[in-house]
C-alpha atoms as a PDB file:
ATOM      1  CA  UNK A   1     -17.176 -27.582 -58.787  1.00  0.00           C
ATOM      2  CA  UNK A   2     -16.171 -26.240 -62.433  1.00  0.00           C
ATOM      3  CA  UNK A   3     -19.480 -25.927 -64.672  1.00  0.00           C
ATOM      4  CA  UNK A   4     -18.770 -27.312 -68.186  1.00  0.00           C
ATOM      5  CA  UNK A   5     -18.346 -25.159 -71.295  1.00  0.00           C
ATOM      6  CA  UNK A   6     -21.595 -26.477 -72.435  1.00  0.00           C
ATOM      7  CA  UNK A   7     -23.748 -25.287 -68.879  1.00  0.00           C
ATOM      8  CA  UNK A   8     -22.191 -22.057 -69.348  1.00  0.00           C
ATOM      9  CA  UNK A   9     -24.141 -21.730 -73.228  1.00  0.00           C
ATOM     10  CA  UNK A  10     -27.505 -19.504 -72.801  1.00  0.00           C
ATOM     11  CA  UNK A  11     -30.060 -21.623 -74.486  1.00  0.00           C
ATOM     12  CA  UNK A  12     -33.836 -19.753 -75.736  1.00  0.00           C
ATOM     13  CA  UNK A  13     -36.297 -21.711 -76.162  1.00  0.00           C
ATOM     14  CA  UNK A  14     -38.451 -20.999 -79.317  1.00  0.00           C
ATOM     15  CA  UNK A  15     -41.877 -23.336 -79.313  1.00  0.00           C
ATOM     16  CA  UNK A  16     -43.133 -25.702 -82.285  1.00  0.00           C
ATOM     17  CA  UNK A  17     -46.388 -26.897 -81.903  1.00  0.00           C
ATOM     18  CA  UNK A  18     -46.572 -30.840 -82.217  1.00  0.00           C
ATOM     19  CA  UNK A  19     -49.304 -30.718 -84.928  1.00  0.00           C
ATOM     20  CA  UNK A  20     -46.620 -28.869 -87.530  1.00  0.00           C
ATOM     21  CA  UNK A  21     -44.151 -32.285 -87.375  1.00  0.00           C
ATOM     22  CA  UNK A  22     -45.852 -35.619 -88.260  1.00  0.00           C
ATOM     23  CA  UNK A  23     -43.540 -38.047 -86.187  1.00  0.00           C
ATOM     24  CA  UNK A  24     -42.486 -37.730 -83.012  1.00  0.00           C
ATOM     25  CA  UNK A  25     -38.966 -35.023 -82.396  1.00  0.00           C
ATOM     26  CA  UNK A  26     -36.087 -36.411 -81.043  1.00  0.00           C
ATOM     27  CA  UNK A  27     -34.571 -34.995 -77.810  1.00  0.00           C
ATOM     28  CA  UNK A  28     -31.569 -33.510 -79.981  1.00  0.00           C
ATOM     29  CA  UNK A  29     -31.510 -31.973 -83.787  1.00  0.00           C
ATOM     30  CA  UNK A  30     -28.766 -30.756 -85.912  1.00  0.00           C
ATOM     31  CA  UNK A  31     -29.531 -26.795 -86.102  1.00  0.00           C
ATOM     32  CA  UNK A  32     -28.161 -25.314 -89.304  1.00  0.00           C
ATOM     33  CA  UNK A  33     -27.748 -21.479 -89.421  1.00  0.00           C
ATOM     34  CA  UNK A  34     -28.220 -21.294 -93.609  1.00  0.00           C
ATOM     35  CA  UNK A  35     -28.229 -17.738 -93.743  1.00  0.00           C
ATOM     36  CA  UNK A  36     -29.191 -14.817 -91.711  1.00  0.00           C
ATOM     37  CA  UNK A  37     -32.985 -15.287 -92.629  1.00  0.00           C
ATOM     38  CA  UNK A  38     -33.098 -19.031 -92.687  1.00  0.00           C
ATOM     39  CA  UNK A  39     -32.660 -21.844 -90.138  1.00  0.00           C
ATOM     40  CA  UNK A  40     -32.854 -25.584 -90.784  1.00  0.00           C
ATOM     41  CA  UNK A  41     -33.452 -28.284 -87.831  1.00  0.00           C
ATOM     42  CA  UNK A  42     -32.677 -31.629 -89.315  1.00  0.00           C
ATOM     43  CA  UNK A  43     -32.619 -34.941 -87.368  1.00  0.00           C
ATOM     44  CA  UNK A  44     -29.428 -36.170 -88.989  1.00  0.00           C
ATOM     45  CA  UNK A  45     -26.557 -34.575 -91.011  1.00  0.00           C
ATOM     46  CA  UNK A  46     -27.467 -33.146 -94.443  1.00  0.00           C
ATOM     47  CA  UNK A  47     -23.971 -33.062 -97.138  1.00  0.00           C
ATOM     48  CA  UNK A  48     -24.754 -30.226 -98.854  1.00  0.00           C
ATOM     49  CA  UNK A  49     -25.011 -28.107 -94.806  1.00  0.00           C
ATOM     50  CA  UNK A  50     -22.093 -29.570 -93.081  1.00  0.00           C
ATOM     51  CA  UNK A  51     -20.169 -27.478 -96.049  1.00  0.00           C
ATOM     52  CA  UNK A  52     -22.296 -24.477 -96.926  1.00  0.00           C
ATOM     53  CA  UNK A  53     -24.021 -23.319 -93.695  1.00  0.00           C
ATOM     54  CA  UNK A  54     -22.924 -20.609 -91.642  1.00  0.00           C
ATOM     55  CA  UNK A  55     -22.837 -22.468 -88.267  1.00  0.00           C
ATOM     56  CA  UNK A  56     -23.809 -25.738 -86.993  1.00  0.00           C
ATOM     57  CA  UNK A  57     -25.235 -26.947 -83.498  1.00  0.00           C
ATOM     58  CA  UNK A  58     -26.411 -29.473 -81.908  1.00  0.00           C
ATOM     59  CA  UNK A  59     -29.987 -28.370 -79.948  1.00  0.00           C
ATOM     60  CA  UNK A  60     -31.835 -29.913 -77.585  1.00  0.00           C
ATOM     61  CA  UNK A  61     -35.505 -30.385 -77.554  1.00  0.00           C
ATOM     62  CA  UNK A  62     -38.139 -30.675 -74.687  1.00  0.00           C
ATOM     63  CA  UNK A  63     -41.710 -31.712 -75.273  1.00  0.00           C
ATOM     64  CA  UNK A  64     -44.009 -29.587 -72.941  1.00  0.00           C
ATOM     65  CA  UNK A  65     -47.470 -30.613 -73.342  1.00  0.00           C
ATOM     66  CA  UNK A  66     -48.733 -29.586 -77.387  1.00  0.00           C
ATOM     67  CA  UNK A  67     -45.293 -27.779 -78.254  1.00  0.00           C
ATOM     68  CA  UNK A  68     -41.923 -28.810 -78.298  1.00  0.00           C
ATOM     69  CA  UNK A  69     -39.346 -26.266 -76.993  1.00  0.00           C
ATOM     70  CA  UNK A  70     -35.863 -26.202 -79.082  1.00  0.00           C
ATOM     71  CA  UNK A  71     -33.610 -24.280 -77.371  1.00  0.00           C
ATOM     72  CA  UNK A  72     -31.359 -22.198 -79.696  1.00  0.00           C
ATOM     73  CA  UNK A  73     -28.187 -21.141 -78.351  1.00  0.00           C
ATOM     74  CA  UNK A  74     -28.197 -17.782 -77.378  1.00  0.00           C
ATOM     75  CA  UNK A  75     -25.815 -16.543 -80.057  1.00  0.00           C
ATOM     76  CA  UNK A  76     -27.760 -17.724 -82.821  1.00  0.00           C
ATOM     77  CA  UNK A  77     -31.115 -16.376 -81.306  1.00  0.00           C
ATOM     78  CA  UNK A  78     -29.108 -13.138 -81.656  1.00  0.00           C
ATOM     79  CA  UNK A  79     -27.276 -13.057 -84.634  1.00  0.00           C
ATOM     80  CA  UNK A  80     -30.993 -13.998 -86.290  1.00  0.00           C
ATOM     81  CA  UNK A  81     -32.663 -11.874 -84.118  1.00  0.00           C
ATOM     82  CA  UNK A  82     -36.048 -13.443 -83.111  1.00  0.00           C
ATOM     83  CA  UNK A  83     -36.597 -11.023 -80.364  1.00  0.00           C
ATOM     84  CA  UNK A  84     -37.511  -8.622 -82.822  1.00  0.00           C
ATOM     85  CA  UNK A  85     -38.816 -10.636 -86.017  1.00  0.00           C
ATOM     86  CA  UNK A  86     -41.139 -12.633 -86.889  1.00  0.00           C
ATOM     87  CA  UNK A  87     -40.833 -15.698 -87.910  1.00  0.00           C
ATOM     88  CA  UNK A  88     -42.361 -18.563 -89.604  1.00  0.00           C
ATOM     89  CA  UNK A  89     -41.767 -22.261 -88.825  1.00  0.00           C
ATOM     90  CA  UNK A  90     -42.730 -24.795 -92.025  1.00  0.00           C
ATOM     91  CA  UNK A  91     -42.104 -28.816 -91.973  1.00  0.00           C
ATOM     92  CA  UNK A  92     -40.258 -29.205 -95.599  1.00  0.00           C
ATOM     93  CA  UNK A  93     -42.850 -30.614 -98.121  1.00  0.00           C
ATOM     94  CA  UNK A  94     -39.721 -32.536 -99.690  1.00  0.00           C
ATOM     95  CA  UNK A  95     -38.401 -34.302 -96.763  1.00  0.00           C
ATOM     96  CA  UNK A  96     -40.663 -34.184 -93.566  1.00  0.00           C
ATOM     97  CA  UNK A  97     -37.264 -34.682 -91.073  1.00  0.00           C
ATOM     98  CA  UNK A  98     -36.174 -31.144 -91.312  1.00  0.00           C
ATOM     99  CA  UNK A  99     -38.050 -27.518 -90.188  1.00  0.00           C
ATOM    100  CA  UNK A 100     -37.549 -24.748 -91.647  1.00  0.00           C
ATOM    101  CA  UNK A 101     -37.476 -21.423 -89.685  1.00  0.00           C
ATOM    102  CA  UNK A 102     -37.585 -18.328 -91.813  1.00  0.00           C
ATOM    103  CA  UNK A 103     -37.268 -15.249 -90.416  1.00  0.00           C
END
């Protein structure tokens, strides 16, 4: 049996805690890479992204006790780099459906 093109995509899970987003995730976002120091999770399309970001992808999300796990596609775990930055994860002020990840 074949595995799909999507089993074959190494997922990393980065963690969230649940006290940072004020309702409930849901088990998919819309991951926008908007630069190479700034990611944007967003539960449904944003206009002004689909055009201007770098790449988009669809992520899933797991809730494991306090933390949710999104798991980033390898590629774009890379091409930011997480494994050696640090990064900070905000809830936008403006519009509490999206996080911010700034590296």
């Amino acid at each position: 049996m074949k595995a799909s093109k999507m089993e074959l995509i190494e997922k990393i899970p980065i963690k969230i805690d649940r006290k940072l987003v004020s309702i409930p995730l849901l088990e998919k976002l819309i991951l926008y890479a908007v630069d190479s120091s700034h990611i944007l999770l967003a539960m449904k399309p944003i206009n002004e992204l689909e055009k201007k970001s770098l790449s988009k992808e669809d992520v899933e999300v797991v809730r494991v006790g306090n933390e949710y796990l999104i798991e980033l596609p390898k590629k774009v775990y890379d091409f930011h780099r997480l494994d050696e930055a640090d990064y900070k994860v905000m809830v936008s002020e403006i519009n509490p459906k999206t996080i911010e990840i700034l590296i």
